[in-house]
C-alpha atoms as a PDB file:
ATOM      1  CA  UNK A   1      23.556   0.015   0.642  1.00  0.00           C
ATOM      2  CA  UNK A   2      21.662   1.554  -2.671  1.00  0.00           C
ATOM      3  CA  UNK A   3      18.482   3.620  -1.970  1.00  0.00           C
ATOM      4  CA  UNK A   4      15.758   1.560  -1.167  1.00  0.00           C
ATOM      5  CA  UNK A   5      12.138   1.918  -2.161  1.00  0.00           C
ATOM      6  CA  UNK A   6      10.095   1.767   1.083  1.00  0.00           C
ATOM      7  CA  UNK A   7       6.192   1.602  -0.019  1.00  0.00           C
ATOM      8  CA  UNK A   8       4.266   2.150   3.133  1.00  0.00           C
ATOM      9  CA  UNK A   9       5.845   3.848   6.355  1.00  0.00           C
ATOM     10  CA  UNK A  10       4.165   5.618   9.942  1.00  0.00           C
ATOM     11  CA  UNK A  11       7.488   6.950  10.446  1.00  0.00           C
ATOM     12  CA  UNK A  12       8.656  10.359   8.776  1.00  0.00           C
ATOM     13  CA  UNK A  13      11.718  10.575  10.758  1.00  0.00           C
ATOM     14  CA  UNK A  14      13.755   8.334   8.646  1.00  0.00           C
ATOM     15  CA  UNK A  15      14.156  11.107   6.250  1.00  0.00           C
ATOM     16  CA  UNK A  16      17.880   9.194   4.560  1.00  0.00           C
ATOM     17  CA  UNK A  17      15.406   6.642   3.166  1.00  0.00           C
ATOM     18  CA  UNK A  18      13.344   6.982  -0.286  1.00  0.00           C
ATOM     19  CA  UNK A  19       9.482   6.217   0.908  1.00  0.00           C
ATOM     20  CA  UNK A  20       6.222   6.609   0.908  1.00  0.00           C
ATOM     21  CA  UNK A  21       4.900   8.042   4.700  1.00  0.00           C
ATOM     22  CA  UNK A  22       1.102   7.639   5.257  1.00  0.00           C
ATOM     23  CA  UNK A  23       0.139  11.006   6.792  1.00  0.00           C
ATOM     24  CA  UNK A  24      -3.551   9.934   6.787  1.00  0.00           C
ATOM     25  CA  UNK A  25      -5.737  12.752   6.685  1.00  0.00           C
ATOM     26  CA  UNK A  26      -2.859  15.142   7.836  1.00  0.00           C
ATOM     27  CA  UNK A  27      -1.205  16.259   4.575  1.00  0.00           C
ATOM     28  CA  UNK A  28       2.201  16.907   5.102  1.00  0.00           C
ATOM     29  CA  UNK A  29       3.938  18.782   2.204  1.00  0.00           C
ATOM     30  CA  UNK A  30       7.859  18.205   1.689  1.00  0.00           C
ATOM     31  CA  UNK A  31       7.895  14.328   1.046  1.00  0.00           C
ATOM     32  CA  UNK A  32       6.584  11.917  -0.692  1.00  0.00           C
ATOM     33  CA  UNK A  33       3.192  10.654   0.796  1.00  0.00           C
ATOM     34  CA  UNK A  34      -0.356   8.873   0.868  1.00  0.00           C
ATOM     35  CA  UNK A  35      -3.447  10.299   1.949  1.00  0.00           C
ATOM     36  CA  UNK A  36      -6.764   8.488   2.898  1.00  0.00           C
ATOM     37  CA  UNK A  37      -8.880   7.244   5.592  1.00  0.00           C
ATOM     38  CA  UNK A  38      -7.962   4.309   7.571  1.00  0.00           C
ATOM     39  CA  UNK A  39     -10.321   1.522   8.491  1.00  0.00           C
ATOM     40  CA  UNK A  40      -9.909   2.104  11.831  1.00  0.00           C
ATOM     41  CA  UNK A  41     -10.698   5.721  11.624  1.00  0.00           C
ATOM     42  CA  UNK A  42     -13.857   5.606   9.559  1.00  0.00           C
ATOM     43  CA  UNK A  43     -17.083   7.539  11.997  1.00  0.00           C
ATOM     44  CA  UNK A  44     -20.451   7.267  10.088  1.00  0.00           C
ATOM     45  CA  UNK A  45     -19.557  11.002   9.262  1.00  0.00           C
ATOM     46  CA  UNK A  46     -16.404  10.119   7.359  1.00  0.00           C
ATOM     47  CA  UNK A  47     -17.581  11.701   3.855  1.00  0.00           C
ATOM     48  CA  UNK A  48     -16.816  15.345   5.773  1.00  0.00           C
ATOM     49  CA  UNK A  49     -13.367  14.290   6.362  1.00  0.00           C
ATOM     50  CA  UNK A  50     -13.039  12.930   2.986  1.00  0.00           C
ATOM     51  CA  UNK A  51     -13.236  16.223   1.794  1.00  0.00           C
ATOM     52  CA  UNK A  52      -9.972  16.859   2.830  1.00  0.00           C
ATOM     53  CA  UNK A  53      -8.428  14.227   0.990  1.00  0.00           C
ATOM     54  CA  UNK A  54      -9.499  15.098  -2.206  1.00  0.00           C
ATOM     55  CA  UNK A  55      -8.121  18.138  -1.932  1.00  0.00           C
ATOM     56  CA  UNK A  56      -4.913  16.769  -1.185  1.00  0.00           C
ATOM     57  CA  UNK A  57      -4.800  14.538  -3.519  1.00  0.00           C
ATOM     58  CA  UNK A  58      -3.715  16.570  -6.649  1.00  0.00           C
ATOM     59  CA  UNK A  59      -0.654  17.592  -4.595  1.00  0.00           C
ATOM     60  CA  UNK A  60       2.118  16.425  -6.751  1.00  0.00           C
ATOM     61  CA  UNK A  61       4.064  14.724  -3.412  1.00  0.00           C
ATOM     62  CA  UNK A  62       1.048  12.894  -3.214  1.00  0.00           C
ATOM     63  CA  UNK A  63       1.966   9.876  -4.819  1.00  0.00           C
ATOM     64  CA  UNK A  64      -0.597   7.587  -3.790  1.00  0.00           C
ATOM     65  CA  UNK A  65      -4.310   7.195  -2.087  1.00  0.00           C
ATOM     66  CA  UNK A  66      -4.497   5.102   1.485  1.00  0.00           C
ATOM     67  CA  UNK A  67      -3.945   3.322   3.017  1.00  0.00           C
ATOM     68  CA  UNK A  68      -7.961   2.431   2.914  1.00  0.00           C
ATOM     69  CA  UNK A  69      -9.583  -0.609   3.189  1.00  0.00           C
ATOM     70  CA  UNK A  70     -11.668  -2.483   4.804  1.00  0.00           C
ATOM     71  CA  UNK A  71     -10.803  -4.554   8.746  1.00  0.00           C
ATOM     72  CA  UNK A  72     -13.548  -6.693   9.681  1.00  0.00           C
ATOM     73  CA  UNK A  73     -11.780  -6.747  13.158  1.00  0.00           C
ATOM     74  CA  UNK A  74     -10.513  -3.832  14.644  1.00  0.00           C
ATOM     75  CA  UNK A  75     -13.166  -1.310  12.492  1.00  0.00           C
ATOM     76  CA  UNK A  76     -15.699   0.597  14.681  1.00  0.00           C
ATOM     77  CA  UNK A  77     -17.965   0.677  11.863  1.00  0.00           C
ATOM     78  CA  UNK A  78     -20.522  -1.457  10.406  1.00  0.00           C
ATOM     79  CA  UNK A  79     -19.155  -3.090   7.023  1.00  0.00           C
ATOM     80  CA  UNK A  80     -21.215  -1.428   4.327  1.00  0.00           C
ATOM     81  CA  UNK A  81     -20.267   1.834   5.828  1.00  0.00           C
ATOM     82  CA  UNK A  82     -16.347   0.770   5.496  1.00  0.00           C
ATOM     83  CA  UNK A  83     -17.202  -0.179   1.797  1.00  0.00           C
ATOM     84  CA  UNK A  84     -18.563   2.860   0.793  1.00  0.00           C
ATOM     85  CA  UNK A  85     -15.595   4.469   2.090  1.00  0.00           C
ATOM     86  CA  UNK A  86     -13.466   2.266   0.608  1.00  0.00           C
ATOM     87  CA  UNK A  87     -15.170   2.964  -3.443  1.00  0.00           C
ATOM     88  CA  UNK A  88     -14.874   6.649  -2.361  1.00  0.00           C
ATOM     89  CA  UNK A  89     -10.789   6.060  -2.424  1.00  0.00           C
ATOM     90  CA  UNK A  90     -11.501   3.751  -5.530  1.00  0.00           C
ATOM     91  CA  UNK A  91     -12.885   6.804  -7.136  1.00  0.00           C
ATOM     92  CA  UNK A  92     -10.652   9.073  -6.126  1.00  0.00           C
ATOM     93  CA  UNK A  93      -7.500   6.548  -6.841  1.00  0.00           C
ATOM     94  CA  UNK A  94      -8.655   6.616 -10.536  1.00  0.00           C
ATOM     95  CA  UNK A  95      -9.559  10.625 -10.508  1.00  0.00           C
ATOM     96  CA  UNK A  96      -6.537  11.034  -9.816  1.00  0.00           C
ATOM     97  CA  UNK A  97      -4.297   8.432 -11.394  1.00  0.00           C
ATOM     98  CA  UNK A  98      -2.897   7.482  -8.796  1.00  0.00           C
ATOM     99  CA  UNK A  99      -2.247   3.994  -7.132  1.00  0.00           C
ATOM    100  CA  UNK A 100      -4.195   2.660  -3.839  1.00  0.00           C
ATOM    101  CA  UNK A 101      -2.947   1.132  -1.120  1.00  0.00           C
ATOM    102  CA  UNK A 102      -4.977  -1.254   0.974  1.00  0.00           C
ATOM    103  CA  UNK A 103      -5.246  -2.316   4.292  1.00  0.00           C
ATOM    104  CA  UNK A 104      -7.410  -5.495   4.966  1.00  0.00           C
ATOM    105  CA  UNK A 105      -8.195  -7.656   7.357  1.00  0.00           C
ATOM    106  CA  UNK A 106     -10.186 -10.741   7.153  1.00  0.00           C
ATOM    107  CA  UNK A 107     -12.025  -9.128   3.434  1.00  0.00           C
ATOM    108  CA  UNK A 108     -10.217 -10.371   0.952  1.00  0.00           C
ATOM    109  CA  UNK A 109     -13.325 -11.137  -0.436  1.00  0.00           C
ATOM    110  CA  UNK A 110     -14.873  -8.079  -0.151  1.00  0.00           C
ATOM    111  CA  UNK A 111     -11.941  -6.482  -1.601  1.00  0.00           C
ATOM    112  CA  UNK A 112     -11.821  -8.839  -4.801  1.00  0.00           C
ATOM    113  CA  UNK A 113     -15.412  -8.141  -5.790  1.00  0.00           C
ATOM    114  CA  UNK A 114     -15.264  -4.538  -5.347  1.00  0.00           C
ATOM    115  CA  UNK A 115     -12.440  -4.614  -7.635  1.00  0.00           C
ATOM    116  CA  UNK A 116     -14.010  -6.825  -9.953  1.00  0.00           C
ATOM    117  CA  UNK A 117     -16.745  -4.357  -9.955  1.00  0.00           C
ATOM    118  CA  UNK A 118     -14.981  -1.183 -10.197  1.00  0.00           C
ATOM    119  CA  UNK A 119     -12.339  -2.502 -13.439  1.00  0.00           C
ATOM    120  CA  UNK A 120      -9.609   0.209 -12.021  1.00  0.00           C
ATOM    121  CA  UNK A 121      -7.030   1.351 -14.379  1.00  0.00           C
ATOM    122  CA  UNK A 122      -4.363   1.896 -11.240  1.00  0.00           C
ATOM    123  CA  UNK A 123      -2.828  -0.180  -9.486  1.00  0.00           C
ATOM    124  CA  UNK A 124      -3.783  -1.710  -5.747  1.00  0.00           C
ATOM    125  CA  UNK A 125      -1.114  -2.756  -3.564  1.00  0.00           C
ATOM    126  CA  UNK A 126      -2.096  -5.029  -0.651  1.00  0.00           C
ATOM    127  CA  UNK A 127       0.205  -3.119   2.383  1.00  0.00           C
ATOM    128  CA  UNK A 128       1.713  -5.479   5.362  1.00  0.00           C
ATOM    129  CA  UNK A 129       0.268  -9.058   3.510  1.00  0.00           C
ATOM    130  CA  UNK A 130       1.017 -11.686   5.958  1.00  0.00           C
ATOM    131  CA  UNK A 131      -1.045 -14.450   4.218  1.00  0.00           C
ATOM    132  CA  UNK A 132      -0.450 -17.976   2.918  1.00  0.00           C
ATOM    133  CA  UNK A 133       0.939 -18.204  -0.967  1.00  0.00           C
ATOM    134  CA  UNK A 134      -2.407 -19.485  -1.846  1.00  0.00           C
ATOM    135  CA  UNK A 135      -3.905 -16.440  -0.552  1.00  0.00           C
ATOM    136  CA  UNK A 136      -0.969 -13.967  -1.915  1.00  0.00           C
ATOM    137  CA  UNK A 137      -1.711 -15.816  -5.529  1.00  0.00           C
ATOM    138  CA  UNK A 138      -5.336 -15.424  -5.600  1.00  0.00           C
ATOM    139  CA  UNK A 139      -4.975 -12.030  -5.049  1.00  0.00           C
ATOM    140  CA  UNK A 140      -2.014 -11.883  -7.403  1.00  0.00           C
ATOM    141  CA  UNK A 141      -4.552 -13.810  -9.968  1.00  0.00           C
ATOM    142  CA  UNK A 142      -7.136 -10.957  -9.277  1.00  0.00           C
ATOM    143  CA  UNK A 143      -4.569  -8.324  -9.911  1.00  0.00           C
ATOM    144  CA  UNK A 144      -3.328  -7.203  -7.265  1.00  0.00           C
ATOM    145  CA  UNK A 145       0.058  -6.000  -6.212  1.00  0.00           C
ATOM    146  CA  UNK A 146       1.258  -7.005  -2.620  1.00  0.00           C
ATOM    147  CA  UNK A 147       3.426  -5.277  -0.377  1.00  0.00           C
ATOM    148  CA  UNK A 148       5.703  -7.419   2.545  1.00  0.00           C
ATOM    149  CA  UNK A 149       7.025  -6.257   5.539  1.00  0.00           C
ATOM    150  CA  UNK A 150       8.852  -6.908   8.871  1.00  0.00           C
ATOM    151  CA  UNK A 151       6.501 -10.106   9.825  1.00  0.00           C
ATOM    152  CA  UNK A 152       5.948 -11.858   6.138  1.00  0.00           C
ATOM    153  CA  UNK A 153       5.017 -15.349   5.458  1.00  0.00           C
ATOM    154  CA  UNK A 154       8.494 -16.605   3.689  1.00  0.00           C
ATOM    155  CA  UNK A 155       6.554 -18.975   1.618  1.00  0.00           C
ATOM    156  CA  UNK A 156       4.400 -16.479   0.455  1.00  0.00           C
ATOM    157  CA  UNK A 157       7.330 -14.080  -0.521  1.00  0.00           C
ATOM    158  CA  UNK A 158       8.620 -17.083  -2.654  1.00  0.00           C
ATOM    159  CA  UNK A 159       5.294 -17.144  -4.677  1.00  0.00           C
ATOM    160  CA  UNK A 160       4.501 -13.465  -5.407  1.00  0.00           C
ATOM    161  CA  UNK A 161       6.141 -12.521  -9.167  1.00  0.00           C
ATOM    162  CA  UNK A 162       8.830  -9.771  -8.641  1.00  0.00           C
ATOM    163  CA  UNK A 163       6.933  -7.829 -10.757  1.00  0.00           C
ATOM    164  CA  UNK A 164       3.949  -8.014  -8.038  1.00  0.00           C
ATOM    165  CA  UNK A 165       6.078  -7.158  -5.003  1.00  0.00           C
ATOM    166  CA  UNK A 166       6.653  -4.329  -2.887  1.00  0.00           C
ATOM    167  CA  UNK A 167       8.480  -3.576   0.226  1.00  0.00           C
ATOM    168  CA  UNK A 168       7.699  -1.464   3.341  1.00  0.00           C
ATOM    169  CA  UNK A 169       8.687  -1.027   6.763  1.00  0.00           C
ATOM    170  CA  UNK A 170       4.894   0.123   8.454  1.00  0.00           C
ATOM    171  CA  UNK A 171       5.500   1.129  12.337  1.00  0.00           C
ATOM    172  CA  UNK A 172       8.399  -1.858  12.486  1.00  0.00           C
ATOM    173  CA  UNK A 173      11.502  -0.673  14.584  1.00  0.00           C
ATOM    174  CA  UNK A 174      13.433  -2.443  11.749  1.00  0.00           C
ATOM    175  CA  UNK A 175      15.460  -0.287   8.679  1.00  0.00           C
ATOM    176  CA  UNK A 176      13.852  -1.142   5.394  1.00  0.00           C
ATOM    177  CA  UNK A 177      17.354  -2.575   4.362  1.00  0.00           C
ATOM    178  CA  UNK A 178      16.578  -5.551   7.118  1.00  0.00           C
ATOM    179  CA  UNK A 179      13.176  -6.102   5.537  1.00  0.00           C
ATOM    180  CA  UNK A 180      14.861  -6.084   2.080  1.00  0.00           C
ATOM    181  CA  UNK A 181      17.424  -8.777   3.113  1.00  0.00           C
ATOM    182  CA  UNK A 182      14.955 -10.887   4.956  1.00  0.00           C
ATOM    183  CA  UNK A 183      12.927 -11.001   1.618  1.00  0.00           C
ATOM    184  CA  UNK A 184      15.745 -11.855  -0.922  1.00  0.00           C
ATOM    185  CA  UNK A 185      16.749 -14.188   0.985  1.00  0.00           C
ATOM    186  CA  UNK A 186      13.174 -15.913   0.716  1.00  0.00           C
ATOM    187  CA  UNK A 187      13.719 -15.280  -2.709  1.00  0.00           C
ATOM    188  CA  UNK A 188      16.538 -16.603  -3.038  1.00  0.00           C
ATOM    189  CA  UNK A 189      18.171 -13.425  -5.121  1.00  0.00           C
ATOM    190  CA  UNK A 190      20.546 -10.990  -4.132  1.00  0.00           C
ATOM    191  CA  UNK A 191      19.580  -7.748  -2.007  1.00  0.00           C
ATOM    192  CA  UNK A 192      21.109  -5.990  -4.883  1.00  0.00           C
ATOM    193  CA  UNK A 193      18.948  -7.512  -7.824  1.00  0.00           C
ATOM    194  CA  UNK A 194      15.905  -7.377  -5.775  1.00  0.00           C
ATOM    195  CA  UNK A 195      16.503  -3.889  -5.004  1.00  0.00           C
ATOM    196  CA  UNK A 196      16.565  -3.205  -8.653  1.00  0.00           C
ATOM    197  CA  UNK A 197      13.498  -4.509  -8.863  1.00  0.00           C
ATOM    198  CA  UNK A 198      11.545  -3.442  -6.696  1.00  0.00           C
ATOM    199  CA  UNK A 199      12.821   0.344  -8.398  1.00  0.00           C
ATOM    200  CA  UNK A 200      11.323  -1.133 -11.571  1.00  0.00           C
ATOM    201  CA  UNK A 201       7.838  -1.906 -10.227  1.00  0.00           C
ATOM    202  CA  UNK A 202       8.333   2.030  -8.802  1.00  0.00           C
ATOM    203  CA  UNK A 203       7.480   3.451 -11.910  1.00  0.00           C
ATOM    204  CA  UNK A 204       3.586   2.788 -11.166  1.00  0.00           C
ATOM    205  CA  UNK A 205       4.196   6.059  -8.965  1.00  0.00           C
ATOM    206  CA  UNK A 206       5.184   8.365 -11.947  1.00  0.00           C
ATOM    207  CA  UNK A 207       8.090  10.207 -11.941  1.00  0.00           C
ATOM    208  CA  UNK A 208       8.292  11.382  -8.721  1.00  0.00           C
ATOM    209  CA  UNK A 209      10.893   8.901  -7.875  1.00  0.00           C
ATOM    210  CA  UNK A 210      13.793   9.016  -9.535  1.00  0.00           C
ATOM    211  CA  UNK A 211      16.595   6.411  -8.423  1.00  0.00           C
END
């Protein structure tokens, strides 16, 4: 099968496949990757360890800030301390120029307004949506991008434009090539013509890619 664009992975040993690997706040240097803080990791002394990701940032490998976000469930943090995280990577994201990828859970609404109120120039790609199509096209409607992956709502993959979509394999066991198949065929397109697409939408990552 052609290279395949995966957008979001936790696992840097599939090395044959073209990807993004979230190293966190670890940078790792020979591939391409995204650095942030994750929800989950956020301590009421997280602007220390923030440090560290601006500085990685510039790398050139970095191609993208997160994932960041804000998890209403599984956070140890109060809320407005996750937010103010969060604008820190919206900051940062648009420093930068580069694009953001989110992780959120049960703050959509959060997450809308805070874009509303920041007007970013790059993009923001919702990672691992699982969400109704109602919920995938308000967010689509708000301007988001939105990223599927092993355990997607087929209904919701038929709603999001191609031009919206992105594919990623997370922590799932699964090659990114079963993911891609699972989603055409919601789509009703070929894994082929999909594929292409999804290398079109690429280009919000610069030239680092090159398929």
């Amino acid at each position: 099968m052609e290279e395949l664009l995966d957008i979001h992975t936790h696992r840097p040993e599939q090395d044959a496949v073209t990807g993004i690997y979230n190293c966190g706040i670890t940078y790792t240097p020979d591939r391409a990757v995204s650095v942030g803080i994750h929800p989950w990791n956020i301590t009421h002394e997280w602007e220390e360890t923030f440090r560290t990701i601006e500085t990685a940032a510039t790398a050139p490998n970095v191609v993208a800030i997160g994932e960041c976000g804000i998890d209403k469930i599984k956070s140890s943090v109060d809320i407005e301390t996750q937010k103010k995280a969060f604008y820190a990577h919206v900051l940062l994201s648009e420093r930068v120029c580069k694009p953001l990828i989110i992780h959120c859970v049960k703050a959509f609404d959060e997450i809308i307004a805070i874009r509303k109120e920041s007007s970013p120039s790059q993009a923001w790609i919702i990672h691992g949506f699982r969400g109704k199509p109602q919920q995938a096209l308000q967010l689509v409607g708000n301007g988001f991008r939105i990223s599927l992956g092993e355990h997607f709502n087929p209904e919701s993959a038929k709603a999001i434009p191609m031009e919206r979509l992105f594919i990623e394999s997370d922590e799932s066991t699964l090659h990114i090539s079963e993911i891609y198949s699972a989603v055409a065929a919601a789509k009703g397109v070929s894994v082929e013509d999909f594929a292409n697409k999804i290398k079109e939408n690429s280009r919000i990552f610069g030239q680092y890619f090159t398929f």
